[in-house]
N, C-alpha and C. Protein backbone atom coordinates (compact mmCIF):
# COMPACT_ATOMS: atom_id res chain seq x y z
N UNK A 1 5.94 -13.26 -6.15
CA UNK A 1 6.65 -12.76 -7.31
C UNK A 1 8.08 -12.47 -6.88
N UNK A 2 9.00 -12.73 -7.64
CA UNK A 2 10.06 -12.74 -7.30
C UNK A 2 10.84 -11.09 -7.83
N UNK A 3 11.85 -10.65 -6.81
CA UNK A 3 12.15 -9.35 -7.06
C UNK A 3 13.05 -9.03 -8.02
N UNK A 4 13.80 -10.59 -8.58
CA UNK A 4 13.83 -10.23 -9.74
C UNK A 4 13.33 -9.49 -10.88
N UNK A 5 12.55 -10.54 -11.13
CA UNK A 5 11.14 -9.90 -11.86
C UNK A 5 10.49 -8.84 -11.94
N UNK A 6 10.72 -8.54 -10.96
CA UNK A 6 10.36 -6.95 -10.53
C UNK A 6 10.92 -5.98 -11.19
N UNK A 7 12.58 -6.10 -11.20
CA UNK A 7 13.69 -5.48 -11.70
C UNK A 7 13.67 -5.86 -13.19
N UNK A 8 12.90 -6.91 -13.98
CA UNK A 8 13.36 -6.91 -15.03
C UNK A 8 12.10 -6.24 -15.53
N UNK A 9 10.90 -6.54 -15.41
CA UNK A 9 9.49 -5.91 -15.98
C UNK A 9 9.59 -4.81 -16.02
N UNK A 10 9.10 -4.20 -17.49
CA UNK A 10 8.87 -2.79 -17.52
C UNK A 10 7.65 -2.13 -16.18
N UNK A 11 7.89 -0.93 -16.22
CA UNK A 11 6.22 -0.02 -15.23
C UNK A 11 5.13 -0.25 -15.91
N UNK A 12 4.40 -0.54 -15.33
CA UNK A 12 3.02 -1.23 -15.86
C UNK A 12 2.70 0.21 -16.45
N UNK A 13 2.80 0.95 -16.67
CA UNK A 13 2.62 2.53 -17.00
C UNK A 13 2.83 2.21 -18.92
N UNK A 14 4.46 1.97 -18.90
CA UNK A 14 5.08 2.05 -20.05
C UNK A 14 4.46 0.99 -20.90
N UNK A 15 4.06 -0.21 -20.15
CA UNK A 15 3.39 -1.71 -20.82
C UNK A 15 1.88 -1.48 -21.50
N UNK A 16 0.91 -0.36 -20.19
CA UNK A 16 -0.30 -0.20 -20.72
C UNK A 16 -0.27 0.87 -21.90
N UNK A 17 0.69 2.09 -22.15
CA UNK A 17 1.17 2.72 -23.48
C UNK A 17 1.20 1.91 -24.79
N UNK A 18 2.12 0.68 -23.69
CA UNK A 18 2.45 -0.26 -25.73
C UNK A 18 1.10 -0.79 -25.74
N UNK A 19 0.20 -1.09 -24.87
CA UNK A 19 -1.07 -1.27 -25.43
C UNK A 19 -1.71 -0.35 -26.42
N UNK A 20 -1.88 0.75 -25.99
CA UNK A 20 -2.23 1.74 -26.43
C UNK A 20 -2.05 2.12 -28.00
N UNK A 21 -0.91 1.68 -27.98
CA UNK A 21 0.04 2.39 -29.16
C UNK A 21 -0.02 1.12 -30.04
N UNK A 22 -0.07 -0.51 -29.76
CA UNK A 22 -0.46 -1.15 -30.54
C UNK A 22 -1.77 -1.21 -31.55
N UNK A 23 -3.03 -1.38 -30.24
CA UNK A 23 -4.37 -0.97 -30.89
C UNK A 23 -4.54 0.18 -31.97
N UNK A 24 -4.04 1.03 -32.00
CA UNK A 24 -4.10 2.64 -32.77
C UNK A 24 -3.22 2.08 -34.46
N UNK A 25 -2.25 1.68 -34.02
CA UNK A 25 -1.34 1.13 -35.53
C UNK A 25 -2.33 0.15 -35.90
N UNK A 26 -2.82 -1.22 -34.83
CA UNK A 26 -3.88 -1.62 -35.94
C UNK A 26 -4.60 -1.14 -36.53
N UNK A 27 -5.52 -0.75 -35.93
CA UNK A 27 -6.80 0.25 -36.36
C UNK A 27 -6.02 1.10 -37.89
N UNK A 28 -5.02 1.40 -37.60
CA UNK A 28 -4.62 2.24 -38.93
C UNK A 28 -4.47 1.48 -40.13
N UNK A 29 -4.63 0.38 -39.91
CA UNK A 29 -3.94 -0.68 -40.86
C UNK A 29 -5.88 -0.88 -41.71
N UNK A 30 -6.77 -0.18 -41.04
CA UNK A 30 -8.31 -0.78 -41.21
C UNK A 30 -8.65 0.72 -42.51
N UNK A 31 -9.27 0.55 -43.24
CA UNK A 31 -9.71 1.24 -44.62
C UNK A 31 -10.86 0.53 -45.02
N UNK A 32 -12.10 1.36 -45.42
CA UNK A 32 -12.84 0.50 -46.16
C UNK A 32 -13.28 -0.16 -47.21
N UNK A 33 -11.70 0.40 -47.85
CA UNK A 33 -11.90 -1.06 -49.20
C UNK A 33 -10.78 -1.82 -49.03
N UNK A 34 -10.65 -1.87 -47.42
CA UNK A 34 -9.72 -3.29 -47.36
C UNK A 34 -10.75 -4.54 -47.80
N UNK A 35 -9.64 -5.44 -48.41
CA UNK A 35 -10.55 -6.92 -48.24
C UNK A 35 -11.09 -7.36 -46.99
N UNK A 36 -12.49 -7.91 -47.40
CA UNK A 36 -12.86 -8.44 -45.93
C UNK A 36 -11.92 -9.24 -44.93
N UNK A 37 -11.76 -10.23 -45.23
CA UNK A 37 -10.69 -11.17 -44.72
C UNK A 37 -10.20 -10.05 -43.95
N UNK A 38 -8.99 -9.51 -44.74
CA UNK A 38 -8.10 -8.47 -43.85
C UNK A 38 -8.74 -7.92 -42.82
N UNK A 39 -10.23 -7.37 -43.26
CA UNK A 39 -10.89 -6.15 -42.14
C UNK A 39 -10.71 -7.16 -40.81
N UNK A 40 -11.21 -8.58 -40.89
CA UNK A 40 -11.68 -9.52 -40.24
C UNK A 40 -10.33 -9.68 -39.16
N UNK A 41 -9.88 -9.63 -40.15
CA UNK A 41 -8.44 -9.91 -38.97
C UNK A 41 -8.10 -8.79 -38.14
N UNK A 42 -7.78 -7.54 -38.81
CA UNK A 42 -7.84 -6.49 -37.94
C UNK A 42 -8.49 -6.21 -36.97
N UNK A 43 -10.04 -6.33 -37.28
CA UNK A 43 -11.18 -6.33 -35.91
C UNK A 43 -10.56 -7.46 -35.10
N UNK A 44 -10.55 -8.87 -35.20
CA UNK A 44 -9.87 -9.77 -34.19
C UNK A 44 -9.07 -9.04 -33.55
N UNK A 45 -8.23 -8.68 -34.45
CA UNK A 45 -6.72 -8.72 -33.46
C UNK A 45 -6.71 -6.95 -32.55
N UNK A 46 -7.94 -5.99 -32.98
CA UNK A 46 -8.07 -5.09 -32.03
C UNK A 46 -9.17 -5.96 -30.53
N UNK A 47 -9.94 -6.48 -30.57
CA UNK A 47 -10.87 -6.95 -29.90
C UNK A 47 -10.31 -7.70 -29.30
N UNK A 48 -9.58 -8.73 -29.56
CA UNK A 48 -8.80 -9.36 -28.48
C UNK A 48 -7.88 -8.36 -27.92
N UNK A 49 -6.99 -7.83 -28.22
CA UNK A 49 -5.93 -6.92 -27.61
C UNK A 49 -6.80 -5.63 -26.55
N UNK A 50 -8.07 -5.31 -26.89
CA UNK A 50 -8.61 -4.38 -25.93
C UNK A 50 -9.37 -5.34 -24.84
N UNK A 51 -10.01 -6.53 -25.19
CA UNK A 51 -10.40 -7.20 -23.78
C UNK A 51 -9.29 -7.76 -23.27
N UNK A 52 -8.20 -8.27 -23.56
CA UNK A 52 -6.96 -8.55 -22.73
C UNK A 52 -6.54 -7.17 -21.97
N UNK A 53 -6.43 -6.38 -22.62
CA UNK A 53 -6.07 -5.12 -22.11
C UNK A 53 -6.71 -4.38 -20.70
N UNK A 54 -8.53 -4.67 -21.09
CA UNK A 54 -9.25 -3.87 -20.04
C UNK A 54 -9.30 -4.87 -18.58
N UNK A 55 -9.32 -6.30 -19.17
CA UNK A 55 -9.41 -7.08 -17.60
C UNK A 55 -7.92 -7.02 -17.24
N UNK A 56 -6.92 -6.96 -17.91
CA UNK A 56 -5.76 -6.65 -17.16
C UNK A 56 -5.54 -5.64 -16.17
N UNK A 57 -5.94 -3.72 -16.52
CA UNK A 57 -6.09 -3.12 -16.12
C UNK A 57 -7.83 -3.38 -15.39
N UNK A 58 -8.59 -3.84 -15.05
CA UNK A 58 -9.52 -3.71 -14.03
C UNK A 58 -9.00 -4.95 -13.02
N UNK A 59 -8.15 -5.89 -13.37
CA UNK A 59 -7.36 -6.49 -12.30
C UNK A 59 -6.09 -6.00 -11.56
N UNK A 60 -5.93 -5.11 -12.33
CA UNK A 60 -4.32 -5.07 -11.60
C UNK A 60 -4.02 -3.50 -11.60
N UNK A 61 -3.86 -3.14 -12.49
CA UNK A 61 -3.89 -1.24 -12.59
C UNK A 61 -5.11 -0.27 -11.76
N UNK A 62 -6.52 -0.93 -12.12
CA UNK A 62 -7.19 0.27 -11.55
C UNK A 62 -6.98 0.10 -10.14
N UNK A 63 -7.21 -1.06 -9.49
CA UNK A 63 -7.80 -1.54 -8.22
C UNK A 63 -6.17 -0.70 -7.68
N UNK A 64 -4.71 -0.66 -7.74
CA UNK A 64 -3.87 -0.10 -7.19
C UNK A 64 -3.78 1.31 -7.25
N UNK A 65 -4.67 1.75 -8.62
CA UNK A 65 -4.68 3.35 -8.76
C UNK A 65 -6.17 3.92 -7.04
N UNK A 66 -7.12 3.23 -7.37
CA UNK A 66 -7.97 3.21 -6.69
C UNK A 66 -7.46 3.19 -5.27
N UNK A 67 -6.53 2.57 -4.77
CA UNK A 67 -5.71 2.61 -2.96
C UNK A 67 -5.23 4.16 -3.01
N UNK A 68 -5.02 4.34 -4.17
CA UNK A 68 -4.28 5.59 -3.93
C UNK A 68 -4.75 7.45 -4.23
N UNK A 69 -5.99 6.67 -5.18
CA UNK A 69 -6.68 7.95 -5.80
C UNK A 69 -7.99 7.78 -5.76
N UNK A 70 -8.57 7.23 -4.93
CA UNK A 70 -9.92 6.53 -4.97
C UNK A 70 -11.05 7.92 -5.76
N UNK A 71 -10.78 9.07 -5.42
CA UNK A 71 -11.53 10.03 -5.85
C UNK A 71 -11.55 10.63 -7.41
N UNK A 72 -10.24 10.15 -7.93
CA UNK A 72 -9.91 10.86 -9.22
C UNK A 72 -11.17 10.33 -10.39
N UNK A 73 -11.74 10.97 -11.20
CA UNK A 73 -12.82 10.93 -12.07
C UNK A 73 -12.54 9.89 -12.92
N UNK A 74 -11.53 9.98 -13.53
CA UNK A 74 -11.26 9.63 -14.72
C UNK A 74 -11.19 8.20 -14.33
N UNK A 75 -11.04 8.00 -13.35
CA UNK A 75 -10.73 6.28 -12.95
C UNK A 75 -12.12 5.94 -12.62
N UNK A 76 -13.06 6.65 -11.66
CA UNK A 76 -14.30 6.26 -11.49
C UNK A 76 -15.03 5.95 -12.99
N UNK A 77 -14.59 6.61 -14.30
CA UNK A 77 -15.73 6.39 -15.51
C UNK A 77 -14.64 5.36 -16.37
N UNK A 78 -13.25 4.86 -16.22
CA UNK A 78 -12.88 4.13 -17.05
C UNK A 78 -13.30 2.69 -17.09
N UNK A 79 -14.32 2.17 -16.05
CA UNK A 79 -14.27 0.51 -16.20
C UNK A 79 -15.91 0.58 -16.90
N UNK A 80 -16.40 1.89 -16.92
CA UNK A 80 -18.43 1.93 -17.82
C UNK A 80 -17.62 2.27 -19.17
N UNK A 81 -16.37 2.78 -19.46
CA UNK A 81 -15.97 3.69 -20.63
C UNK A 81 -15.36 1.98 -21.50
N UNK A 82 -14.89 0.60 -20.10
CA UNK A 82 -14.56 -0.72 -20.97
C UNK A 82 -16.05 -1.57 -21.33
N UNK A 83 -16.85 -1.07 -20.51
CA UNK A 83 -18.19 -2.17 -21.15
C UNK A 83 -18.40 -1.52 -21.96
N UNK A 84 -18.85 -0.68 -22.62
CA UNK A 84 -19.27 -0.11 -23.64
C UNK A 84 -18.30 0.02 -24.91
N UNK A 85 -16.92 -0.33 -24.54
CA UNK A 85 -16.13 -1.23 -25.43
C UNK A 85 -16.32 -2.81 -25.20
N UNK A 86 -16.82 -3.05 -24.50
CA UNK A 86 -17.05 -5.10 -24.53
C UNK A 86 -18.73 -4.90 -25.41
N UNK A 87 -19.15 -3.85 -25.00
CA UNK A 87 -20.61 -3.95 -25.84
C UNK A 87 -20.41 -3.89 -27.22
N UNK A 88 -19.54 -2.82 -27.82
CA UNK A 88 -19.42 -2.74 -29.02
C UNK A 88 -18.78 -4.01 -30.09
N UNK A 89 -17.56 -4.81 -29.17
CA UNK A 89 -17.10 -5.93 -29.44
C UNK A 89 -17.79 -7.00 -29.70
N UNK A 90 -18.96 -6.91 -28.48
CA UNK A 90 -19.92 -8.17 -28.92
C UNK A 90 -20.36 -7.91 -30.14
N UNK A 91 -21.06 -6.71 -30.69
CA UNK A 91 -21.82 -6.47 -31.79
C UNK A 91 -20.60 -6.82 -33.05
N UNK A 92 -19.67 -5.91 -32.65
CA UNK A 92 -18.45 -6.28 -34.14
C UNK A 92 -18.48 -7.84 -34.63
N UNK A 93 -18.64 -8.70 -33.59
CA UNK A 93 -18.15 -10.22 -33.49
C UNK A 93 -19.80 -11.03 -34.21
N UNK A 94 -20.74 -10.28 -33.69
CA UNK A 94 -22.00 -10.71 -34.77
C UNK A 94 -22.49 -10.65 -36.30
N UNK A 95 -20.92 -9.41 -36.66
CA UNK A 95 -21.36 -9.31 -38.31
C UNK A 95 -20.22 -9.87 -38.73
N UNK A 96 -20.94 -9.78 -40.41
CA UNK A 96 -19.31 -10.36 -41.06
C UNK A 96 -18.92 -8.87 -41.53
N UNK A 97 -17.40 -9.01 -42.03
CA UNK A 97 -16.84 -7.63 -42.64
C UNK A 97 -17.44 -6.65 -44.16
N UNK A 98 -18.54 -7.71 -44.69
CA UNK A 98 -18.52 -7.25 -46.04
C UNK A 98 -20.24 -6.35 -45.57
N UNK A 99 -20.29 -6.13 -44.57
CA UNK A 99 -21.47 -5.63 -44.31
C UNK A 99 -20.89 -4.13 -43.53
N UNK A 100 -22.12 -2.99 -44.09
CA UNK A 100 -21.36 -1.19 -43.82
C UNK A 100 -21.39 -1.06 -42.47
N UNK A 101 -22.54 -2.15 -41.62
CA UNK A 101 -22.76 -1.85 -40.01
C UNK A 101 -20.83 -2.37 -39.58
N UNK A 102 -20.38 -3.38 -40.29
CA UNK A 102 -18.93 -3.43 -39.82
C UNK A 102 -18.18 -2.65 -39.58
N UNK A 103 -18.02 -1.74 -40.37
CA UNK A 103 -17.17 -0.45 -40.94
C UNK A 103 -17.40 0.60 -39.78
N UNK A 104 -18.73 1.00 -39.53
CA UNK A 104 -19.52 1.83 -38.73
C UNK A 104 -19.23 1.69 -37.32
N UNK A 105 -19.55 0.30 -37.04
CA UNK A 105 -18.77 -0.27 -35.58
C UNK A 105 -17.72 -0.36 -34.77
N UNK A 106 -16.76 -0.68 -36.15
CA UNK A 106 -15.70 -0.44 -35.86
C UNK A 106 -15.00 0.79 -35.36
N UNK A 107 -15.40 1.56 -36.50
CA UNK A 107 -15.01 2.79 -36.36
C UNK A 107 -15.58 3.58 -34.65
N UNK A 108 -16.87 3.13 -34.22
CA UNK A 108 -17.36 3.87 -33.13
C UNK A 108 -16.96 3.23 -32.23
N UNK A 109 -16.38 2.07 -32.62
CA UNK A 109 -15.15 1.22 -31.14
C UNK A 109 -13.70 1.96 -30.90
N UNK A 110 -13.35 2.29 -32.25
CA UNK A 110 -12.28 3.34 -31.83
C UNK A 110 -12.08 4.58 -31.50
N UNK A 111 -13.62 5.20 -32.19
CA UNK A 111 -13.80 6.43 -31.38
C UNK A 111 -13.79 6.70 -30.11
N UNK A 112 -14.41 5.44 -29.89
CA UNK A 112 -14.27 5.15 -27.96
C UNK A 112 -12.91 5.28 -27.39
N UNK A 113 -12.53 4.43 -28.23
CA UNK A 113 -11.03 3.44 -27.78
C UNK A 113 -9.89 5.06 -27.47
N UNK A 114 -10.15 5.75 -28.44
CA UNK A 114 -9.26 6.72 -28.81
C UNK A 114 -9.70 7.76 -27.35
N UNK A 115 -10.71 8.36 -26.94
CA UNK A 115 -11.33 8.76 -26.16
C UNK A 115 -10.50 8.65 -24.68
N UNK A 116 -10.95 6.84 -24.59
CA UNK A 116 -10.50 6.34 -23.67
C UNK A 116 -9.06 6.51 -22.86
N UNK A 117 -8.31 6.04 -24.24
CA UNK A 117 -6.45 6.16 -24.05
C UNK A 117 -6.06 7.85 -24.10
N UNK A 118 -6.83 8.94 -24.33
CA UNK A 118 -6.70 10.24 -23.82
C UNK A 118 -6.58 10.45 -22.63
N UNK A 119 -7.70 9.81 -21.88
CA UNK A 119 -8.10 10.12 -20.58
C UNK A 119 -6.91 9.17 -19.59
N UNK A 120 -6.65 8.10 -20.43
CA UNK A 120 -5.59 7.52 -19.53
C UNK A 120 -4.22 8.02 -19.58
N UNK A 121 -3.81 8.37 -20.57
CA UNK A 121 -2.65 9.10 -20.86
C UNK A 121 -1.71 10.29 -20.74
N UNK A 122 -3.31 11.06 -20.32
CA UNK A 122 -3.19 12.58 -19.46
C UNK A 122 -3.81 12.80 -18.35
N UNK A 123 -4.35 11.58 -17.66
CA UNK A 123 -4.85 12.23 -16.35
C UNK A 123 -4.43 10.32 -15.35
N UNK A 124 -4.28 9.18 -15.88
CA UNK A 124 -4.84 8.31 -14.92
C UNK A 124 -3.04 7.84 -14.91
N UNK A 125 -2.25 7.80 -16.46
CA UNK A 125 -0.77 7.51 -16.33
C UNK A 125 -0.20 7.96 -15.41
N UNK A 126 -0.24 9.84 -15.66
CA UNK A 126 0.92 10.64 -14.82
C UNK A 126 0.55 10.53 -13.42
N UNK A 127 -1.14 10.25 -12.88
CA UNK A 127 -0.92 10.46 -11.60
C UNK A 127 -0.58 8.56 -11.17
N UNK A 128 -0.75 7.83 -12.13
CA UNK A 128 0.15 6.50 -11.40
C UNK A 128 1.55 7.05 -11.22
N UNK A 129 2.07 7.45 -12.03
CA UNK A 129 3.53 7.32 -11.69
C UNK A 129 4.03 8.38 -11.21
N UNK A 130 2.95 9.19 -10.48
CA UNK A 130 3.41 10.22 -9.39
C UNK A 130 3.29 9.74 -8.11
N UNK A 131 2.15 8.62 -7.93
CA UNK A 131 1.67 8.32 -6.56
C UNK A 131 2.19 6.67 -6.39
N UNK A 132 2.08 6.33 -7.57
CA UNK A 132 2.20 4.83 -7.73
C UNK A 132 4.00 4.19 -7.79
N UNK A 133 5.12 5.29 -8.06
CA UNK A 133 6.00 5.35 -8.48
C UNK A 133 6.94 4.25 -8.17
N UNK A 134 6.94 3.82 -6.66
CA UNK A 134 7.49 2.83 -6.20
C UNK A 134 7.23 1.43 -6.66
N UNK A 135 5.98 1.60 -6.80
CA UNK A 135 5.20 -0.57 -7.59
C UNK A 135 4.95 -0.36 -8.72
N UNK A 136 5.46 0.49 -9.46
CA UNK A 136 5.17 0.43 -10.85
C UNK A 136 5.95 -0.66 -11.60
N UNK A 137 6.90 -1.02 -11.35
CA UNK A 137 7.67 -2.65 -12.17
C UNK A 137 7.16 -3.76 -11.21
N UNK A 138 6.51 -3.98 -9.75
CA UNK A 138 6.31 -4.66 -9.45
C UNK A 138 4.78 -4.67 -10.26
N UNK A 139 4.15 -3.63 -10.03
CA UNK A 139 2.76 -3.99 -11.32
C UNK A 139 3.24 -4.59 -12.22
N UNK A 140 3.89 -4.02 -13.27
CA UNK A 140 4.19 -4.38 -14.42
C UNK A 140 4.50 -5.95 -14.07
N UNK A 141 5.34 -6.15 -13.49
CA UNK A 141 5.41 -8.13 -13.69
C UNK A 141 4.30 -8.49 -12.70
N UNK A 142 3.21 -8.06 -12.50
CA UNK A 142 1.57 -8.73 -11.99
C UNK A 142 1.04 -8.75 -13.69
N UNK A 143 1.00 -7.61 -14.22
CA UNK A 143 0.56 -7.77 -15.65
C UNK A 143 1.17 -8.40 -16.78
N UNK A 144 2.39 -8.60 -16.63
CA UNK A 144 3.35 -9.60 -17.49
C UNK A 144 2.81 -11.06 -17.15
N UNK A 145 2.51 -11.50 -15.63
CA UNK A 145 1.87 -13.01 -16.15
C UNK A 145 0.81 -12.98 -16.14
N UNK A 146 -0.26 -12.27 -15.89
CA UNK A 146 -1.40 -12.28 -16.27
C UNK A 146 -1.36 -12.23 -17.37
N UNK A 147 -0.83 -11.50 -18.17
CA UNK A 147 -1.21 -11.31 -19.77
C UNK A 147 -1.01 -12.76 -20.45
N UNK A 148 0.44 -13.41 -19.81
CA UNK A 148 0.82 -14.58 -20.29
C UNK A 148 -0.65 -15.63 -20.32
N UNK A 149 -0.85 -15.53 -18.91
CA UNK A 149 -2.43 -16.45 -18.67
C UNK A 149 -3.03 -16.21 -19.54
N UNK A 150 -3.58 -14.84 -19.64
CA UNK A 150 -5.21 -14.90 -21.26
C UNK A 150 -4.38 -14.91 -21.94
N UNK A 151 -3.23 -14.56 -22.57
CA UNK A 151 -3.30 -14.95 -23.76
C UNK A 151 -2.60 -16.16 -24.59
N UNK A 152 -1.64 -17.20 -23.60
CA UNK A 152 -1.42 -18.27 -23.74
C UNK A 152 -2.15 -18.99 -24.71
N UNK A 153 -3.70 -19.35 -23.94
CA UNK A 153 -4.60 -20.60 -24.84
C UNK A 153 -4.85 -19.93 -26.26
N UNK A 154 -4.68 -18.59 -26.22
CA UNK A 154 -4.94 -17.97 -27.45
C UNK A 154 -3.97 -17.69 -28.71
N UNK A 155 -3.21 -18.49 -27.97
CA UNK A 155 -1.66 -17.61 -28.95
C UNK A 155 -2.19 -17.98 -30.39
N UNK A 156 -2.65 -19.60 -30.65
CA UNK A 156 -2.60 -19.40 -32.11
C UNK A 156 -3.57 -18.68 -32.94
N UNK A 157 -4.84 -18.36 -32.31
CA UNK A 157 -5.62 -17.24 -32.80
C UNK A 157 -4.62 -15.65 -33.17
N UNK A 158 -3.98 -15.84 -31.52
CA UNK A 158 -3.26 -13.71 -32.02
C UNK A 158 -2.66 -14.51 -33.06
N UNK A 159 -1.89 -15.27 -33.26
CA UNK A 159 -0.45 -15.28 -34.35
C UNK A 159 -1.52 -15.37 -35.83
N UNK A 160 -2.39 -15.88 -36.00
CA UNK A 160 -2.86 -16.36 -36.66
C UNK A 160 -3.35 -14.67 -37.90
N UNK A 161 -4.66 -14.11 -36.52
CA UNK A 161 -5.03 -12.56 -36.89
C UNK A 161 -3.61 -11.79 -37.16
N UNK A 162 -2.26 -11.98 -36.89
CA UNK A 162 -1.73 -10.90 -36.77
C UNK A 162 -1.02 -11.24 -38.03
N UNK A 163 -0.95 -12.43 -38.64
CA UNK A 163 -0.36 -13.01 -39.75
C UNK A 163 -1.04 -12.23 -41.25
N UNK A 164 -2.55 -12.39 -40.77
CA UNK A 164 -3.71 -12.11 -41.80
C UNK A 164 -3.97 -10.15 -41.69
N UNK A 165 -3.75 -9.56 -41.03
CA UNK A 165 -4.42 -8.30 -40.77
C UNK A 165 -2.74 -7.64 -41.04
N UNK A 166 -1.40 -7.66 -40.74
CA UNK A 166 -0.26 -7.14 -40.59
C UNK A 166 0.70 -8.01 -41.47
N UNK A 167 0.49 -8.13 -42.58
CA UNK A 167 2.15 -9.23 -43.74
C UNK A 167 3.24 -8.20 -43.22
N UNK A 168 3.96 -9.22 -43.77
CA UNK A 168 5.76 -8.63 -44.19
C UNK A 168 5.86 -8.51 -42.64
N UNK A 169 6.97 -7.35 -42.89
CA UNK A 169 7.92 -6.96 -41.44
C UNK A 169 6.86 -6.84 -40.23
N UNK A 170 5.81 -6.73 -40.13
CA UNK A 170 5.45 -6.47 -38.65
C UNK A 170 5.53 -8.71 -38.62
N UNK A 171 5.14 -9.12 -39.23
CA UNK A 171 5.04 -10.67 -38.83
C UNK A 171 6.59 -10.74 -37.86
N UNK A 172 7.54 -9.69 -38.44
CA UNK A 172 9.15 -10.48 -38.07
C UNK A 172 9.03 -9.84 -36.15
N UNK A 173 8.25 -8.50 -36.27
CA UNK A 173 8.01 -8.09 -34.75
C UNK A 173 7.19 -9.05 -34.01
N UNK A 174 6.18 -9.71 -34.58
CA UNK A 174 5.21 -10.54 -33.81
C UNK A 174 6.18 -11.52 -33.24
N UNK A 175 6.71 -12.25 -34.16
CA UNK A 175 7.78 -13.28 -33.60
C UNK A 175 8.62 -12.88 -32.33
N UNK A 176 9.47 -11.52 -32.40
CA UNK A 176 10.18 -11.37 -31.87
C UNK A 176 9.49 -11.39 -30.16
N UNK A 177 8.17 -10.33 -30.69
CA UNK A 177 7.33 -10.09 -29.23
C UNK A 177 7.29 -11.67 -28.30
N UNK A 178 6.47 -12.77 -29.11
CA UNK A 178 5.99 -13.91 -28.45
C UNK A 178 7.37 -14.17 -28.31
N UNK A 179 8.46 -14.24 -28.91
CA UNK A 179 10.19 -14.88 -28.65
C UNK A 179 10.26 -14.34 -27.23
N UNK A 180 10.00 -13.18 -27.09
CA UNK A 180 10.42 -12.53 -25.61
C UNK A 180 9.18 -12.89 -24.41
N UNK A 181 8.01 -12.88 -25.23
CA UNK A 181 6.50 -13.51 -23.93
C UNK A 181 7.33 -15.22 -23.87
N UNK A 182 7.65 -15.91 -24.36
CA UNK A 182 7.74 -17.12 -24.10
C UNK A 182 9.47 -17.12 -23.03
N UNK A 183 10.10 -15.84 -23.27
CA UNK A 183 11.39 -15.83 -22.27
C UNK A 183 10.86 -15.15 -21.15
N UNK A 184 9.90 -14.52 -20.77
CA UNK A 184 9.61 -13.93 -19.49
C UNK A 184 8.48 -14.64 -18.85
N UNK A 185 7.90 -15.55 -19.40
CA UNK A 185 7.38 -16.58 -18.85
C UNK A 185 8.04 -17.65 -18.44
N UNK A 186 9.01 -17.91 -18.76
CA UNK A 186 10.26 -19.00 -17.98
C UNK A 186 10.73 -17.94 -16.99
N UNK A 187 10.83 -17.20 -17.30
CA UNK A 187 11.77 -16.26 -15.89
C UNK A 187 10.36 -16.03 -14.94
N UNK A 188 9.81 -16.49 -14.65
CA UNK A 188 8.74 -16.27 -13.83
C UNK A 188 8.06 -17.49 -13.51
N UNK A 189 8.10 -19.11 -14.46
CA UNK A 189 7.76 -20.31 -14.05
C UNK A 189 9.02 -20.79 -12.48
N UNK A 190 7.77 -21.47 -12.08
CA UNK A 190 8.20 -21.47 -10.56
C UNK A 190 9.52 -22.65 -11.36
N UNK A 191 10.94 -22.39 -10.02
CA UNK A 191 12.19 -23.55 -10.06
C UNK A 191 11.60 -24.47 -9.86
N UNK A 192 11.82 -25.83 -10.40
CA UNK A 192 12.34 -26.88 -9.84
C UNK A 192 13.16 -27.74 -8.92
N UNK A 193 13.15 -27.70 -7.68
CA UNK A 193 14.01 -28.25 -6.91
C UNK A 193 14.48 -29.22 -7.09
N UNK A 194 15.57 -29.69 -6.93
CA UNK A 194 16.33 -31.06 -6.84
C UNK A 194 16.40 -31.69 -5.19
N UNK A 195 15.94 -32.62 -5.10
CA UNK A 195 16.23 -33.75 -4.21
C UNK A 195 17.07 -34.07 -3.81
């Protein structure tokens, strides 16, 4: 990785927040007399964004929190606290939206979800960026191309859910986001040498 990159990537701290803070605005966007369709998209576009999210952080965030805090609790129960969000996901992904177990599911995926980003936010953030302080932008651009990797083959699914679950002005943020994933993925594709 180049130290550029380093210098330009946010702290993997501030990156796993905008996770955080994305999932929660979707979820807000979810009501149960949204139209199905809509619900449909919303569940997508939380379910993809939390399994991109958790193998990011069980690749790259915990395993560096873990060198450094191997004992802290909250890190020992956050990767049983993501299966039991991949469990709930599987089930969301078996119904359709016009059914109440949807509604129900959902909702007890974010109860989780919400749970979860507590525990990271007040106990697993501050002690990264007390102990972690120095590799926190070099994390952050380990998780900038990883993220690029999963979610590359997927782009036209996210654009697709985020089109259907979020109209109007957030579509003009989606653009802008992938405008900037598709510029920090060139700043990170290996040069080309000349001969």
């Amino acid at each position: 990785m180049t130290h550029l990159a380093e210098k330009l990537s946010p702290p993997i701290t501030k990156m796993i927040r905008f996770d955080h803070t994305h999932v929660m605005l979707t979820f807000h966007r979810f009501q149960t007399e949204t139209a199905p369709a809509r619900k449909q998209a919303i569940a997508n576009t939380i379910c993809l964004a939390l399994e991109i999210h958790a193998q990011l952080e069980e690749e790259i965030f915990y395993p560096a929190l873990a060198q450094v805090a191997s004992d802290n609790d909250a890190l020992k129960k956050a990767k049983p606290e993501h299966d039991e969000m991949r469990r709930l996901i599987a089930e969301l992904r078996g119904m359709t939206p016009d059914l109440p177990a949807f509604d129900r599911t959902l909702q007890a995926l974010m109860r989780d979800v919400i749970h979860h980003v507590a525990d990271e936010e007040t106990l697993l953030l501050p002690a990264a960026e007390l102990l972690l302080k120095d590799r926190l932008c070099e994390l952050g651009a380990q998780m900038t191309k990883r993220r690029l990797a999963l979610a590359g083959p997927r782009i036209g699914e996210i654009t697709s859910n985020t089109a259907k679950a979020m109209p109007g002005m957030t579509l003009m943020l989606a653009g802008t986001l992938l405008a900037g994933a598709y510029l920090v993925k060139r700043a990170f594709a290996p040069r080309e040498t000349q001969a």
